[in-house]
N, C-alpha and C. Protein backbone atom coordinates (compact mmCIF):
# COMPACT_ATOMS: atom_id res chain seq x y z
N UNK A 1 7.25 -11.05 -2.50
CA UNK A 1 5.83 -10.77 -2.54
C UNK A 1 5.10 -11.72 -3.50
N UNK A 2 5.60 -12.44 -3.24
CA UNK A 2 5.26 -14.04 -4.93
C UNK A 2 4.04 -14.06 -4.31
N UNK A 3 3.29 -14.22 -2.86
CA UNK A 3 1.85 -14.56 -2.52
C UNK A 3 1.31 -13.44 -2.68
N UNK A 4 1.47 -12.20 -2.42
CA UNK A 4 0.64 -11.12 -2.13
C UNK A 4 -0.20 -11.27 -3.94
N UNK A 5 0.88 -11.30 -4.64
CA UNK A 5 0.72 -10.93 -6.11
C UNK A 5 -0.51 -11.97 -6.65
N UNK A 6 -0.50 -13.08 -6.31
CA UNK A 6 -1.40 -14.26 -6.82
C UNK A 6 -3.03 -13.97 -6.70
N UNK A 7 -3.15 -12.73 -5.75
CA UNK A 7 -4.47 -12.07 -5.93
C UNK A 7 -4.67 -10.57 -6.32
N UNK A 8 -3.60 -9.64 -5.69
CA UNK A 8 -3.79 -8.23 -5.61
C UNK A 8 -1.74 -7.97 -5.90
N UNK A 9 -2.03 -6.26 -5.89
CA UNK A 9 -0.38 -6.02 -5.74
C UNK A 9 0.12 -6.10 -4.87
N UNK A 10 0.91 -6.14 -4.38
CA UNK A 10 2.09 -6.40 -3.12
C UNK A 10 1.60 -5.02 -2.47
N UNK A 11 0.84 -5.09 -1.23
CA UNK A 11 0.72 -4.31 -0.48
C UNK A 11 1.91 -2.78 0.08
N UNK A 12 1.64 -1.86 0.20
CA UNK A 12 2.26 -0.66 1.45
C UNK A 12 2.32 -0.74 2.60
N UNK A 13 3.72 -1.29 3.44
CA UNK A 13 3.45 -1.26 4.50
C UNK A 13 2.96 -0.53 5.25
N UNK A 14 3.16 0.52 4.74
CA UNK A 14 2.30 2.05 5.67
C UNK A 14 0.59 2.43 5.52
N UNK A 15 -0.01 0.96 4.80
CA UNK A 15 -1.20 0.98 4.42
C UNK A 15 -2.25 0.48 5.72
N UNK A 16 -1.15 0.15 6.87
CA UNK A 16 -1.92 -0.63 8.02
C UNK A 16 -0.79 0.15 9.07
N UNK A 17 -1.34 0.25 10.28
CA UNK A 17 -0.55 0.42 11.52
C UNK A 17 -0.35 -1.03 12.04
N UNK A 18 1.25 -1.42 12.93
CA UNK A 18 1.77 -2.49 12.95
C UNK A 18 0.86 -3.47 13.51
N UNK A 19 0.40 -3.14 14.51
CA UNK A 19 -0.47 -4.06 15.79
C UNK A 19 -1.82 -4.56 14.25
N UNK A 20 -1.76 -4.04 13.68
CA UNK A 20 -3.27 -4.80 12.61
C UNK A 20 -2.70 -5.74 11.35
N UNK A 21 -0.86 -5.49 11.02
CA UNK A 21 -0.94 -6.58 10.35
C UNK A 21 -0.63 -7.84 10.73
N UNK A 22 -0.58 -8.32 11.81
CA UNK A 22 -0.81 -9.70 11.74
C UNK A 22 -2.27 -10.62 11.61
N UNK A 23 -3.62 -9.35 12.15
CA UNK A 23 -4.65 -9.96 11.48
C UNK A 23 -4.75 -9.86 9.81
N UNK A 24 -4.39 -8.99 9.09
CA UNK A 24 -4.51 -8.80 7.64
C UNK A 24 -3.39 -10.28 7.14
N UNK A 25 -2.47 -10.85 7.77
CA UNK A 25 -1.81 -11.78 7.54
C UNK A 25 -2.52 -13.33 7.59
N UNK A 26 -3.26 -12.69 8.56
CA UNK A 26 -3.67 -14.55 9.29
C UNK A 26 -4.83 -14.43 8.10
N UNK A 27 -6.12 -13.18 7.38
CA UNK A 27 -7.10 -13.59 7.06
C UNK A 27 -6.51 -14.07 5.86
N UNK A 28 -5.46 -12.54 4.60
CA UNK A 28 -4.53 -13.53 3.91
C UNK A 28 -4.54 -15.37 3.53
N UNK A 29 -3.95 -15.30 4.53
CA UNK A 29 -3.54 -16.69 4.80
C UNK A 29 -4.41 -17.93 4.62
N UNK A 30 -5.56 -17.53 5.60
CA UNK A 30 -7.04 -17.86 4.98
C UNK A 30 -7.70 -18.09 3.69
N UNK A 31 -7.35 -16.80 2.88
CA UNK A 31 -8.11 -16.67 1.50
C UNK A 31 -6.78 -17.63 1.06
N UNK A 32 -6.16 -17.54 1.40
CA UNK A 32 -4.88 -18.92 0.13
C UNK A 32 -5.77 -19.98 0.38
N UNK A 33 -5.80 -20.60 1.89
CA UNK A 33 -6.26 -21.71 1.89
C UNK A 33 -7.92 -22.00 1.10
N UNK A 34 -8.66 -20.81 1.27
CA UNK A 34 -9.98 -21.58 0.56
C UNK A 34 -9.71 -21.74 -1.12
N UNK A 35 -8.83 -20.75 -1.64
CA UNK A 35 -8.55 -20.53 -3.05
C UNK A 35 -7.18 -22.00 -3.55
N UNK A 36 -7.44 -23.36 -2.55
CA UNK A 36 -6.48 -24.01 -2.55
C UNK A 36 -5.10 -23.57 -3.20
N UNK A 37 -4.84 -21.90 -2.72
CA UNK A 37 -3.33 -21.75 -3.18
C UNK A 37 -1.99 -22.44 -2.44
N UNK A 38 -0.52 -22.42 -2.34
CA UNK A 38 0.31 -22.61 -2.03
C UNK A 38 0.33 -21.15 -0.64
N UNK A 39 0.31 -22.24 0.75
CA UNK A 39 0.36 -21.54 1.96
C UNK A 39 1.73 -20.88 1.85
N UNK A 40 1.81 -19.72 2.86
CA UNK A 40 3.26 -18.97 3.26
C UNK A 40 3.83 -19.79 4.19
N UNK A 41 4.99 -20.28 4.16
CA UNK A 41 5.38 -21.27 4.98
C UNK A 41 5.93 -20.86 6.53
N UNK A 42 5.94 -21.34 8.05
CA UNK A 42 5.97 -20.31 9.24
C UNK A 42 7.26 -19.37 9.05
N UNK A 43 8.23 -19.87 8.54
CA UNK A 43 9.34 -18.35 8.09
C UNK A 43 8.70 -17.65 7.24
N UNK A 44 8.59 -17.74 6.36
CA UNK A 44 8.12 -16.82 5.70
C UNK A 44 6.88 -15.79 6.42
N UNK A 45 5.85 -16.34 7.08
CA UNK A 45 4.74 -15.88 7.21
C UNK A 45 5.68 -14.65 8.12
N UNK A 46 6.55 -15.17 9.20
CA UNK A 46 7.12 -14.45 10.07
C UNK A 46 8.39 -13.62 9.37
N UNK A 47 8.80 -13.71 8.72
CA UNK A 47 9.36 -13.28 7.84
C UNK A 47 8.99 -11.83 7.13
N UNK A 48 7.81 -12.09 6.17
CA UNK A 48 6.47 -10.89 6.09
C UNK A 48 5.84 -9.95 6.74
N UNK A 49 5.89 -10.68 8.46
CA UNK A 49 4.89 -9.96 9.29
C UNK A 49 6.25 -9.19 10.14
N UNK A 50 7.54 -9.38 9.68
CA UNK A 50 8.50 -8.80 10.80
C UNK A 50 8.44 -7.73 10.07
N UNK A 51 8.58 -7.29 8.51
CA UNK A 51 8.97 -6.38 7.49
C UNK A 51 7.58 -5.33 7.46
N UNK A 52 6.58 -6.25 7.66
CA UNK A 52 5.34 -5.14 7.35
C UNK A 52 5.21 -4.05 8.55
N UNK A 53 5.93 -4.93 9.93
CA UNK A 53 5.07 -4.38 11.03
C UNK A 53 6.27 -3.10 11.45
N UNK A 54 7.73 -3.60 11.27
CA UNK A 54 8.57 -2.13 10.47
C UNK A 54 8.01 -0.82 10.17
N UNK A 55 8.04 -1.34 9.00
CA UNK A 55 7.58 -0.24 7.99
C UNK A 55 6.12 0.46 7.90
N UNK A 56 5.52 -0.50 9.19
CA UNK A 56 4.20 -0.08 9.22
C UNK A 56 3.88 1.76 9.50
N UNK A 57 2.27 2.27 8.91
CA UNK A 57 2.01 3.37 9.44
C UNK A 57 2.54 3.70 10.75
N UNK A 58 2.37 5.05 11.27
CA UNK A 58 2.84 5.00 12.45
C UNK A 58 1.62 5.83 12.84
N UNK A 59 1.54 5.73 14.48
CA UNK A 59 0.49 5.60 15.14
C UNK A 59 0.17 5.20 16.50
N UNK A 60 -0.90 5.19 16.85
CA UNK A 60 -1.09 4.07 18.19
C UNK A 60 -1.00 3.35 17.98
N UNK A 61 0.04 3.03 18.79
CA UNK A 61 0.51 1.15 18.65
C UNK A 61 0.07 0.37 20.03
């Protein structure tokens, strides 16, 4: 969670239902780039988004 941390705490996966975190990933991803931080690299990003969408709330998916 080395990126999550560089702005906020390392998120709950159960804080989103699965199908919504890959947009909360991509905007993420976004705010690195305008804040010229160090991007999540494509494993990793996929990496992140396999673990969140797991553990995600459950729900309509």
């Amino acid at each position: 969670m080395k990126f999550c941390s560089d702005c906020h705490a390392p998120p709950q996966p159960a804080v989103h239902q699965a199908k919504e975190w890959p947009n909360v990933l991509y905007r993420m991803q976004e705010r690195r780039r305008m804040k010229a931080y160090e991007l999540m690299s494509d494993e990793e990003l996929a990496v992140l988004t396999d673990y969140l969408e797991r553990h995600a709330k459950e729900g309509e998916q």
